[in-house]
C-alpha atoms as a PDB file:
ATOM      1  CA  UNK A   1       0.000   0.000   0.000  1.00  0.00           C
ATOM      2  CA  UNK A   2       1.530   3.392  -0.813  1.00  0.00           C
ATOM      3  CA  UNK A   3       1.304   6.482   1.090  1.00  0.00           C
ATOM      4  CA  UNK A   4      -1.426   8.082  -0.899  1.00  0.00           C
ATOM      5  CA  UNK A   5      -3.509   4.825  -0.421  1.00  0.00           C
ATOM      6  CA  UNK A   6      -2.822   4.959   3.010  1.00  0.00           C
ATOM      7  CA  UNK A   7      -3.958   8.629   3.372  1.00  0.00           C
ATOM      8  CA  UNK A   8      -7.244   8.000   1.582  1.00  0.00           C
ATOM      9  CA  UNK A   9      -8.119   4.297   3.525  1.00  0.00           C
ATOM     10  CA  UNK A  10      -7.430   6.949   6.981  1.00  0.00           C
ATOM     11  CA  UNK A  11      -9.529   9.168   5.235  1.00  0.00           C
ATOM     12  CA  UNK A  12     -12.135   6.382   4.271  1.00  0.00           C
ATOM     13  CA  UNK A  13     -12.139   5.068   7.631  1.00  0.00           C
ATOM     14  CA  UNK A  14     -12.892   8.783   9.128  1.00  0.00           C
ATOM     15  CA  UNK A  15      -9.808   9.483  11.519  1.00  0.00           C
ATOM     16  CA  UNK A  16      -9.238  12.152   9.012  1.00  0.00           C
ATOM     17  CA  UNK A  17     -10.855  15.314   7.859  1.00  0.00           C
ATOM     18  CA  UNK A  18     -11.063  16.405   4.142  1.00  0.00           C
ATOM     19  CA  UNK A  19      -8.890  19.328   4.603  1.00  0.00           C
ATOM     20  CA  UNK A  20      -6.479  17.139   6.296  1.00  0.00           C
ATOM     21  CA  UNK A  21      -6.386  14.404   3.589  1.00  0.00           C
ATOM     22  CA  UNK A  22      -5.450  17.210   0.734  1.00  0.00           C
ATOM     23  CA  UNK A  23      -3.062  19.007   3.216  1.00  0.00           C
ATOM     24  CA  UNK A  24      -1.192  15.270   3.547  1.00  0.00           C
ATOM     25  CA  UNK A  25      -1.394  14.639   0.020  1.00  0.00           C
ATOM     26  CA  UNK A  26       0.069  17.839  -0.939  1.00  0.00           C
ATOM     27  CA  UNK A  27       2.767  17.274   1.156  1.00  0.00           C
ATOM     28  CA  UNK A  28       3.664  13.651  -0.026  1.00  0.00           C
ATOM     29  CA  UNK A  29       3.783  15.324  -3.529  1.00  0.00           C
ATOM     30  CA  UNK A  30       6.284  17.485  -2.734  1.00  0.00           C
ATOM     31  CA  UNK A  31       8.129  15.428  -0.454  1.00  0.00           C
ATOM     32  CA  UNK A  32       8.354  12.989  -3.994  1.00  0.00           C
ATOM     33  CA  UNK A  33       9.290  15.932  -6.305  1.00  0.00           C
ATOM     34  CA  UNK A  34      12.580  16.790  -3.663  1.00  0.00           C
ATOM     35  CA  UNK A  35      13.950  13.830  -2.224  1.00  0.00           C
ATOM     36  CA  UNK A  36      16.143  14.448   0.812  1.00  0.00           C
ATOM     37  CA  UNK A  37      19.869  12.914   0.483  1.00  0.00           C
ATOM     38  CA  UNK A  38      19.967  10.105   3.225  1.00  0.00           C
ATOM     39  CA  UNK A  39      23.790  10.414   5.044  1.00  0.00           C
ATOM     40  CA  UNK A  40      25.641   7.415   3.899  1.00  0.00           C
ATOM     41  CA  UNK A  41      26.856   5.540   6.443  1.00  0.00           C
ATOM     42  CA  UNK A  42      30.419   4.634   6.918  1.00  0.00           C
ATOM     43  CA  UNK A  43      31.797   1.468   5.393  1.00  0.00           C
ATOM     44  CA  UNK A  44      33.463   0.145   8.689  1.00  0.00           C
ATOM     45  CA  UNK A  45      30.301   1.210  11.158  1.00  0.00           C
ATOM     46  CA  UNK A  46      28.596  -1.899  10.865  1.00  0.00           C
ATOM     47  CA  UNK A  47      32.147  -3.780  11.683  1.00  0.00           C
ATOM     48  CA  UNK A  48      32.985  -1.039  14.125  1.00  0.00           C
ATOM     49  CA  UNK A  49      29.873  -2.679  16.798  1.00  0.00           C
ATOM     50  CA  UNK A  50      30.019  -6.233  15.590  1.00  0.00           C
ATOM     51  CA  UNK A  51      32.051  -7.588  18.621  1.00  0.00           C
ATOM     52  CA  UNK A  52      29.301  -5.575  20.557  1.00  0.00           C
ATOM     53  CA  UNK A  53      26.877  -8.463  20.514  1.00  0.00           C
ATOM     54  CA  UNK A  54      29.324 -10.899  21.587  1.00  0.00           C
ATOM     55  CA  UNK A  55      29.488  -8.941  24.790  1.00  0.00           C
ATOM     56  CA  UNK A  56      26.773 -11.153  26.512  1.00  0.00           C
ATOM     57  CA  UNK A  57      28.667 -13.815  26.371  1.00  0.00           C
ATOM     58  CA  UNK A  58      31.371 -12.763  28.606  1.00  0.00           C
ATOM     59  CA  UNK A  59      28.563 -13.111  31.472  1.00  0.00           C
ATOM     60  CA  UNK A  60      26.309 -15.372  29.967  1.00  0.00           C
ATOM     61  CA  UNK A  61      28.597 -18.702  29.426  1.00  0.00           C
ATOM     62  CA  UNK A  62      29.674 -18.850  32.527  1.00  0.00           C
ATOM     63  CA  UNK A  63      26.340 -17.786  33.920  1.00  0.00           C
ATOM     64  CA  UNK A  64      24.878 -20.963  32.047  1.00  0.00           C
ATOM     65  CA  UNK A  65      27.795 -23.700  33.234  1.00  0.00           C
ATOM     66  CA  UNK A  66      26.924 -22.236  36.948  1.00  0.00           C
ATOM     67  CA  UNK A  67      23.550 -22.859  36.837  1.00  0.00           C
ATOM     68  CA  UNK A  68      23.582 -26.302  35.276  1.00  0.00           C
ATOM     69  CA  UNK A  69      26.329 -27.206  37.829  1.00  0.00           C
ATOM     70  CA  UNK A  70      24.045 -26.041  40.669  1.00  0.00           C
ATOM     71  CA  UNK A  71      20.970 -27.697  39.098  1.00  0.00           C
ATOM     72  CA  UNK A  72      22.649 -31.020  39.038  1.00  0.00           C
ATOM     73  CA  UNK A  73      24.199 -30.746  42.491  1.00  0.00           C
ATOM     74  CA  UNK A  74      20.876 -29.676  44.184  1.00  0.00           C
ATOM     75  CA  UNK A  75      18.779 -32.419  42.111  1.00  0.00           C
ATOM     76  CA  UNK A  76      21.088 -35.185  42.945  1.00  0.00           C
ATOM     77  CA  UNK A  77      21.238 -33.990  46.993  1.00  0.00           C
ATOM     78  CA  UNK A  78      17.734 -32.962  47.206  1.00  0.00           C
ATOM     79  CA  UNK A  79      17.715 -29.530  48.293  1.00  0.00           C
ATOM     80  CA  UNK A  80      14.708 -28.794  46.526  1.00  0.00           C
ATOM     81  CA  UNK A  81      14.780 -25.286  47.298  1.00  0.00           C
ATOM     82  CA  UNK A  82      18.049 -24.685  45.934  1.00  0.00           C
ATOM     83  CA  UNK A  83      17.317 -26.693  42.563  1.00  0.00           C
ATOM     84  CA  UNK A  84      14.297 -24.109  42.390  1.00  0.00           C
ATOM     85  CA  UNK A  85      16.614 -20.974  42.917  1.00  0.00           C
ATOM     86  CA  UNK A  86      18.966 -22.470  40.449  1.00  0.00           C
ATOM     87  CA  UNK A  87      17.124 -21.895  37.636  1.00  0.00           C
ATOM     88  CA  UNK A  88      17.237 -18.454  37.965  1.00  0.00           C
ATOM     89  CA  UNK A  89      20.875 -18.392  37.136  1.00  0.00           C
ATOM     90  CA  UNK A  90      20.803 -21.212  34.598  1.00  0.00           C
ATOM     91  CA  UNK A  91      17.902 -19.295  32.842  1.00  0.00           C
ATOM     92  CA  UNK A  92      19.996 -15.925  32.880  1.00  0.00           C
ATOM     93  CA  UNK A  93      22.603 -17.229  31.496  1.00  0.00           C
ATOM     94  CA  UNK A  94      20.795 -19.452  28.754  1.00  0.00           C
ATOM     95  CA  UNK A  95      19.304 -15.414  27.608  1.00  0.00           C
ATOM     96  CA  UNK A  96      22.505 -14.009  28.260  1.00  0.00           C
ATOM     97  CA  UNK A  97      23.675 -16.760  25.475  1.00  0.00           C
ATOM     98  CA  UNK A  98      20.887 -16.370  23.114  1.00  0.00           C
ATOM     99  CA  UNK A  99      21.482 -12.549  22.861  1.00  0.00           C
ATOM    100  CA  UNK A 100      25.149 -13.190  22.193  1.00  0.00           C
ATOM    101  CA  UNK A 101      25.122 -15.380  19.610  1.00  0.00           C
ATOM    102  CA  UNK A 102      21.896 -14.049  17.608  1.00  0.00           C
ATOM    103  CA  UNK A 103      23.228 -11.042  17.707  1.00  0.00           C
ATOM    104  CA  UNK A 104      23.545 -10.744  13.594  1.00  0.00           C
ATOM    105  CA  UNK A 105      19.765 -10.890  13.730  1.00  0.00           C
ATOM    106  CA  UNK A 106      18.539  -8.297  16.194  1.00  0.00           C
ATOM    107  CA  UNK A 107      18.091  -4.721  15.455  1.00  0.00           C
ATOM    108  CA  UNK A 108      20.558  -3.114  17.307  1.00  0.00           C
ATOM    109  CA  UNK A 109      20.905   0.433  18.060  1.00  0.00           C
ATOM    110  CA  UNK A 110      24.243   2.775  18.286  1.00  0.00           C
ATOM    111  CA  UNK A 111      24.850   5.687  19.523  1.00  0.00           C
ATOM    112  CA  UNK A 112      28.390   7.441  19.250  1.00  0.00           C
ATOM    113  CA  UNK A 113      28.998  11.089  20.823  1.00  0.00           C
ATOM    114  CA  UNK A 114      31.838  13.247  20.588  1.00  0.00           C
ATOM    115  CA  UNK A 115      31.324  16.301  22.796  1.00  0.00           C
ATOM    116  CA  UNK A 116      33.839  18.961  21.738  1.00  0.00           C
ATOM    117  CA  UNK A 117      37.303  18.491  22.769  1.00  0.00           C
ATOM    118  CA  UNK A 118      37.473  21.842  24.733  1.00  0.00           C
ATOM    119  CA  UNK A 119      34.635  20.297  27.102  1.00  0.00           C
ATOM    120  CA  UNK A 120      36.476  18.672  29.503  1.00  0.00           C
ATOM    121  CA  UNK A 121      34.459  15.812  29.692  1.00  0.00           C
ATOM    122  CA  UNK A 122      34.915  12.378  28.425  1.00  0.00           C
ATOM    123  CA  UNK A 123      36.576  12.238  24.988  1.00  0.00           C
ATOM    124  CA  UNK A 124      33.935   9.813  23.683  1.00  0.00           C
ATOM    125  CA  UNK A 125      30.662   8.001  24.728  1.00  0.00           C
ATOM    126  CA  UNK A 126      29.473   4.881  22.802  1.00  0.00           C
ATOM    127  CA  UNK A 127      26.805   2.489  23.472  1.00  0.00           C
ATOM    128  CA  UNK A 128      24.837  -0.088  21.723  1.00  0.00           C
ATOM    129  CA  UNK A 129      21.420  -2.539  23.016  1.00  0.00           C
ATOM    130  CA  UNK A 130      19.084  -4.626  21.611  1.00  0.00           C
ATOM    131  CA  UNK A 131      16.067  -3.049  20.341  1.00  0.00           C
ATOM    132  CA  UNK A 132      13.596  -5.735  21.267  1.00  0.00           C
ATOM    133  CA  UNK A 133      10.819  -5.277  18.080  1.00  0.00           C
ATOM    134  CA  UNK A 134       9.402  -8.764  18.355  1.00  0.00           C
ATOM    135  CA  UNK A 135       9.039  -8.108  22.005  1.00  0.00           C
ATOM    136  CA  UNK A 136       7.541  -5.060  21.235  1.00  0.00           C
ATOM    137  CA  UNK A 137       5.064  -6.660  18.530  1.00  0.00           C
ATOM    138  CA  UNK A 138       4.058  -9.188  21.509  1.00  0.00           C
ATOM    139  CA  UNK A 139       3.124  -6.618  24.468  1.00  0.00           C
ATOM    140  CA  UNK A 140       1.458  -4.493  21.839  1.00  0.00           C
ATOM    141  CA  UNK A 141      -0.758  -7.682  20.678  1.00  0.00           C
ATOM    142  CA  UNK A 142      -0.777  -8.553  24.317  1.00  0.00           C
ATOM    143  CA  UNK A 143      -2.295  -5.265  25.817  1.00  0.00           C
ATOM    144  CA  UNK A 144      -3.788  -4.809  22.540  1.00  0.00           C
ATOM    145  CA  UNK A 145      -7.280  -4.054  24.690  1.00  0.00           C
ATOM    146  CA  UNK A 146      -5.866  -1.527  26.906  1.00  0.00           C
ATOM    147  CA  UNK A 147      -4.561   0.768  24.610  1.00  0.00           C
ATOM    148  CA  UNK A 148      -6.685   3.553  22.633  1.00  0.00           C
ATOM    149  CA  UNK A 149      -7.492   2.344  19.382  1.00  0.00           C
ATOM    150  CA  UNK A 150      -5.873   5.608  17.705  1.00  0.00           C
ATOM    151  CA  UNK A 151      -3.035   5.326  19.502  1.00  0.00           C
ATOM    152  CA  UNK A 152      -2.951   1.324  18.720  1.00  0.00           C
ATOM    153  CA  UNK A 153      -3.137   1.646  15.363  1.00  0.00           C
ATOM    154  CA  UNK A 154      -0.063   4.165  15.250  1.00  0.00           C
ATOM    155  CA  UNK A 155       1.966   1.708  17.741  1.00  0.00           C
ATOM    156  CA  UNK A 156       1.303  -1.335  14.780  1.00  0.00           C
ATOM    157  CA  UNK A 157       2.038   1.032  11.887  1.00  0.00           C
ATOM    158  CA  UNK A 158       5.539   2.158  13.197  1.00  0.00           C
ATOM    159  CA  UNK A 159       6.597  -1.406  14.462  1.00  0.00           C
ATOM    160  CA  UNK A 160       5.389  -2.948  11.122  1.00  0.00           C
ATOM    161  CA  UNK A 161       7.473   0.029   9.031  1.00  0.00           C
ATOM    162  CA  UNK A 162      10.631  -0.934  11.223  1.00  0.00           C
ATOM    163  CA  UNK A 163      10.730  -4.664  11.440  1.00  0.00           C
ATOM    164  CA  UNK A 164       9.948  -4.526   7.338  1.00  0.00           C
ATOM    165  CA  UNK A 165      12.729  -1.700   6.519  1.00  0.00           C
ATOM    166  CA  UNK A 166      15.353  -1.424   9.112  1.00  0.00           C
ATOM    167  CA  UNK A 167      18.179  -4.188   7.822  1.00  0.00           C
ATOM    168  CA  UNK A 168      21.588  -4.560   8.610  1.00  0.00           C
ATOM    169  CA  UNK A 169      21.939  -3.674   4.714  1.00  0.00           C
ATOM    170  CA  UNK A 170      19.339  -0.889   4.934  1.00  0.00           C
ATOM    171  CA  UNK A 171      19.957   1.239   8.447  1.00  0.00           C
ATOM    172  CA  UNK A 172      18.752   4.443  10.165  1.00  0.00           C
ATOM    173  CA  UNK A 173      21.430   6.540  10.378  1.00  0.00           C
ATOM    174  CA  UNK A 174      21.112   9.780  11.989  1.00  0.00           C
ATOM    175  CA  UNK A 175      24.354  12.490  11.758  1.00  0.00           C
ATOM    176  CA  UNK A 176      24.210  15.534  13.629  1.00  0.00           C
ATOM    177  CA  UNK A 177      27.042  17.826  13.828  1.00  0.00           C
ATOM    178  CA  UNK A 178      27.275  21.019  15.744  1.00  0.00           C
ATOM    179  CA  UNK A 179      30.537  22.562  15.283  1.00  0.00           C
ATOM    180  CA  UNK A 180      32.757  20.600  17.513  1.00  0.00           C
ATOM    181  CA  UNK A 181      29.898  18.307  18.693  1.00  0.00           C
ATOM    182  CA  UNK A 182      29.232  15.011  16.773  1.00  0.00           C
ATOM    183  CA  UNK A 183      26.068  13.119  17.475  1.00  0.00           C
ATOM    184  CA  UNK A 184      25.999   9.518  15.285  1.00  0.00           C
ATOM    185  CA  UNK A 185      22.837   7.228  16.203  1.00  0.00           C
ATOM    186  CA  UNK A 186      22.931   3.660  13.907  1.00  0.00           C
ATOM    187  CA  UNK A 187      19.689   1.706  14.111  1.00  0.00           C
ATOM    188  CA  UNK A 188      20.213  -2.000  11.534  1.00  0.00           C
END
């Protein structure tokens, strides 16, 4: 569905006035006739955070050989309470593992600032997580009766738009400079 059909099925379904229908149609017409440059990313970004992923595996291995340890010993003595709390770290850990090793197929998100060097502050700050979209999908299905219908249907249409265009071949990238000030945020 394009963006025009979209506009006139909102329009169809009465969330939208007339007016408001023209006014967002005339927009997406000139939006069409000037398209906006996207900032190309730099070759090496994607490489740059790669080991980032692996970084739950540093806790999350040994997290995992803990907790089956501790489920075996506590099974095989029968300390039943202990086998229960065991799982805890077992199940941690399995996550922990899961994260680190999928990590070529989650959305992650980037975000690399560097103030100006006259600040005095820290030289750099960088930081990457998960962004959890299928989790997302789920709590919005979940609680799907809770939330207003308007609001609802703009919660699907911008999780749909990301899980079906944000690839590690196709990313967000968002570049903001300010003089000495340099603001990169990577979403793929």
């Amino acid at each position: 569905m394009t963006e025009e059909e979209r506009v006139l099925h909102i329009l169809a379904e009465g969330k939208i006035t007339a007016e408001e229908a023209d006014q967002l149609l005339a927009a997406l017409a000139r939006d069409a006739e000037t398209p906006l440059a996207a900032p190309e990313p730099p070759a090496d970004l994607r490489r740059r955070f790669r080991w980032w992923g692996y970084l739950p595996l540093l806790p999350g291995l040994p997290l995992l050989v803990v907790g089956v340890l501790w489920l075996q010993s506590t099974f095989t003595s029968g300390r039943y309470l202990l086998f229960a709390l065991a799982w805890l770290p077992f199940a941690l850990g399995l996550w922990l593992t899961w994260v680190g090793l999928n990590n070529q197929r989650l959305t992650w998100v980037f975000v690399d600032v560097r103030p100006e060097a006259e600040s005095g502050g820290p030289r750099r700050i960088l930081f990457g997580f998960p962004l959890p979209l299928r989790l997302l999908g789920w709590g919005l299905r979940r609680f799907n009766a809770r939330i207003p219908a308007h609001r609802r249907d703009a919660g699907q249409e911008i999780l749909r738009a990301l899980q079906t265009t944000l690839t590690h071949q196709n990313p967000l990238l968002v570049q903001v400079d300010d003089g000495g000030a340099r603001v990169h945020v990577y979403i793929g």
